[in-house]
C-alpha atoms as a PDB file:
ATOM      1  CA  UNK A   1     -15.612 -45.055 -26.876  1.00  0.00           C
ATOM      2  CA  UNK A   2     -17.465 -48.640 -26.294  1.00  0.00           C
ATOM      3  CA  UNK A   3     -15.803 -49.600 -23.354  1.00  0.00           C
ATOM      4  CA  UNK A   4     -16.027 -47.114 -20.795  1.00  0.00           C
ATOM      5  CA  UNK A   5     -14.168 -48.452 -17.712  1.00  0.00           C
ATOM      6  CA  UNK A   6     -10.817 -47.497 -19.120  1.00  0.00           C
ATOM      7  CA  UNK A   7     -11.372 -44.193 -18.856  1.00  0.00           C
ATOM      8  CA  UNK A   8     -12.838 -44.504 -15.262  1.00  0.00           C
ATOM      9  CA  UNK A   9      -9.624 -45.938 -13.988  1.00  0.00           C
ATOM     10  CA  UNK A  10      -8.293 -43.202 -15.437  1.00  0.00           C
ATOM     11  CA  UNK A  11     -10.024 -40.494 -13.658  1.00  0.00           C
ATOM     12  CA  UNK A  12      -9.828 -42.687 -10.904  1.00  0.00           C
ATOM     13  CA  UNK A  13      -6.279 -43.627 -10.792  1.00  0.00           C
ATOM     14  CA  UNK A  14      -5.899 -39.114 -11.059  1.00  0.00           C
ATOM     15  CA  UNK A  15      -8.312 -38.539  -8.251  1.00  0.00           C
ATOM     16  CA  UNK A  16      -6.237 -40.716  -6.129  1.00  0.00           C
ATOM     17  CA  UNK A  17      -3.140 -39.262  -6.953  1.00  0.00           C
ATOM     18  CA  UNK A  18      -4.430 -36.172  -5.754  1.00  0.00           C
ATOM     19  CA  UNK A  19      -6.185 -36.869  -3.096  1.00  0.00           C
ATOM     20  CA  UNK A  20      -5.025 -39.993  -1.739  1.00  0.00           C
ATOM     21  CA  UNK A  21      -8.272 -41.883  -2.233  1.00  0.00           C
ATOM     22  CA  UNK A  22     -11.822 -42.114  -4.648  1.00  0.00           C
ATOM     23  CA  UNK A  23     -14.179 -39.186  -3.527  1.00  0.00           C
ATOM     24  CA  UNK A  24     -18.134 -40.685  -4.030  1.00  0.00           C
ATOM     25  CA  UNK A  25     -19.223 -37.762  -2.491  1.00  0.00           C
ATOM     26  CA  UNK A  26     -19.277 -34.149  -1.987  1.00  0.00           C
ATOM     27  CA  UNK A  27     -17.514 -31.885  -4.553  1.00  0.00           C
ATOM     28  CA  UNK A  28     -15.505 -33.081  -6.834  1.00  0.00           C
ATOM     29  CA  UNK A  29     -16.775 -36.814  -6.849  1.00  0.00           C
ATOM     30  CA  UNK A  30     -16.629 -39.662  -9.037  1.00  0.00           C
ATOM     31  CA  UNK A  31     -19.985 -42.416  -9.090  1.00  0.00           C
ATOM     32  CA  UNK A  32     -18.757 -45.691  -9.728  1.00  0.00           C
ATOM     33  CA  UNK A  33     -19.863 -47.364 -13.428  1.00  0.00           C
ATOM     34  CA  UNK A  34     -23.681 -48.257 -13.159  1.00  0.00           C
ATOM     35  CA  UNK A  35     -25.975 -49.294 -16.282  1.00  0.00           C
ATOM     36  CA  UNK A  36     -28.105 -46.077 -16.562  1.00  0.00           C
ATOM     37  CA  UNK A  37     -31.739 -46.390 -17.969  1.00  0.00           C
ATOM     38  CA  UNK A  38     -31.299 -43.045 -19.636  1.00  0.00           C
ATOM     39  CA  UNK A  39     -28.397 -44.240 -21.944  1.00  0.00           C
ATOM     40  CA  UNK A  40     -29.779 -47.938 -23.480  1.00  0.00           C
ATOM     41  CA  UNK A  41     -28.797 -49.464 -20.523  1.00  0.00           C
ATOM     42  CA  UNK A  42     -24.716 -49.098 -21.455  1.00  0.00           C
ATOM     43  CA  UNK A  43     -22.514 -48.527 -18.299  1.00  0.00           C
ATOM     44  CA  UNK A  44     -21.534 -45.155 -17.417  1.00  0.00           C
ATOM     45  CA  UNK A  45     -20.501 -43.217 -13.993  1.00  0.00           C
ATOM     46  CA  UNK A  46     -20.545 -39.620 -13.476  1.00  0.00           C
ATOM     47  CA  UNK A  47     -17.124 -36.981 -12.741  1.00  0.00           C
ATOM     48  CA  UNK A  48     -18.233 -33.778 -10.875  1.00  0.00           C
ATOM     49  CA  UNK A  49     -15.588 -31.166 -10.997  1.00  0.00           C
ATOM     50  CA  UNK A  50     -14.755 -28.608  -7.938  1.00  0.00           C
ATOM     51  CA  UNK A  51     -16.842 -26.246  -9.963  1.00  0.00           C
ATOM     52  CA  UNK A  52     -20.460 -28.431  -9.856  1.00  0.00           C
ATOM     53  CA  UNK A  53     -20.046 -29.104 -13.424  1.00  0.00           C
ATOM     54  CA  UNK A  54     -21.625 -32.699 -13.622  1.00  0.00           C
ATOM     55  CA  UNK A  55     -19.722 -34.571 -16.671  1.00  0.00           C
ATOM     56  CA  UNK A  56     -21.311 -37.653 -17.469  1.00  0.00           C
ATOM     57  CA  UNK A  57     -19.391 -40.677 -19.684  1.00  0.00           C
ATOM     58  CA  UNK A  58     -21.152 -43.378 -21.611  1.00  0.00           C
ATOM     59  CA  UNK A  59     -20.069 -45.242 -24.679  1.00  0.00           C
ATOM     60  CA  UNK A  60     -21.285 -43.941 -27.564  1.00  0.00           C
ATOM     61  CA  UNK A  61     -24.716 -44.549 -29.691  1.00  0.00           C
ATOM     62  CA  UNK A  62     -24.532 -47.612 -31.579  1.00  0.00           C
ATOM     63  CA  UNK A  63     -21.936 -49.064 -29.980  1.00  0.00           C
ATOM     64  CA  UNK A  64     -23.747 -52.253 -28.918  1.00  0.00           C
ATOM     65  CA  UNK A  65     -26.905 -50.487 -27.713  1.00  0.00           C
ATOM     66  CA  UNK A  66     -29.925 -52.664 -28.924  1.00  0.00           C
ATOM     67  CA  UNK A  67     -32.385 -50.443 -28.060  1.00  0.00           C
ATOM     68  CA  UNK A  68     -34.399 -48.203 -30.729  1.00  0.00           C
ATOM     69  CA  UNK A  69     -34.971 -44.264 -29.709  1.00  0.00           C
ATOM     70  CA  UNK A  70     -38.350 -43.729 -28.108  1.00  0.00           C
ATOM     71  CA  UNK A  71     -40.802 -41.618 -30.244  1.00  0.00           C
ATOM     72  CA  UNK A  72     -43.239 -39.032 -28.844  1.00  0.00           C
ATOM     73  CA  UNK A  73     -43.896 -36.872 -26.369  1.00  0.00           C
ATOM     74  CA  UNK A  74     -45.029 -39.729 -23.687  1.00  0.00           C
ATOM     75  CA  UNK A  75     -41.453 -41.358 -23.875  1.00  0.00           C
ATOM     76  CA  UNK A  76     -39.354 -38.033 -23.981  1.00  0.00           C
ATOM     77  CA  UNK A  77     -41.172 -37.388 -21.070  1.00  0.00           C
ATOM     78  CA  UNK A  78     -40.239 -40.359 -19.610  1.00  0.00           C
ATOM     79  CA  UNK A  79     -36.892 -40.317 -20.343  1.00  0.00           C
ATOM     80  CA  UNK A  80     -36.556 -36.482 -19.265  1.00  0.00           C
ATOM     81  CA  UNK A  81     -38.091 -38.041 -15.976  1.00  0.00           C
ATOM     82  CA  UNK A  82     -34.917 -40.989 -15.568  1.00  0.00           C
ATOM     83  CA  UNK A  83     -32.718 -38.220 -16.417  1.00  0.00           C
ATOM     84  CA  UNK A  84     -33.779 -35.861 -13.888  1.00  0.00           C
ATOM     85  CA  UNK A  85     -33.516 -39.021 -11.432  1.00  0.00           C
ATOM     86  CA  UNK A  86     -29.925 -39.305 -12.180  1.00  0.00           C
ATOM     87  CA  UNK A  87     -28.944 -35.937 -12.281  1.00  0.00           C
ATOM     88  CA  UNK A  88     -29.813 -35.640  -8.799  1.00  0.00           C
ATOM     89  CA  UNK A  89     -27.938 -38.776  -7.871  1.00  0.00           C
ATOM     90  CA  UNK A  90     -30.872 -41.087  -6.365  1.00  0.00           C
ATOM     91  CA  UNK A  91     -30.155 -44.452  -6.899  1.00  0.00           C
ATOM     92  CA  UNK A  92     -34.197 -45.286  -7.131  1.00  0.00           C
END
């Protein structure tokens, strides 16, 4: 999917259905659509279910991404690095 915001007003528009407003944190959450260095830049927000399961959404590889893939061990470990970041939820 290239455009991702659709779906987050999706989840969104659910979440408040159920529970009568947009949870940003605690469990379950939602993060609001933020370019993420670990995904070419492309927009994409995170949906944590009331299990912990972190689901994260971003468009899909080659779907206007300009960036190449990084090659070697240096830049996976960077990469591994911004992932770890986000996975946590720091905003650094």
């Amino acid at each position: 999917m290239p455009d991702t915001q659709q779906l987050f007003e999706a989840f969104a528009a659910c979440m408040r259905a159920v529970h009568g407003k947009l949870l940003v944190s605690g469990i379950p959450r939602i993060t609001r659509p933020r370019k993420r260095k670990n995904a070419d830049n492309h927009s994409g927000f995170t949906v944590i279910d009331p299990g912990g399961n972190w689901i994260r959404i971003f468009p899909l590889p080659g779907t206007g991404g300009t960036s190449a893939p990084a090659v070697g061990m240096l830049s996976r470990a960077l990469e591994n690095a911004v992932v770890l970041g986000d996975s946590k939820g720091d905003k650094k």
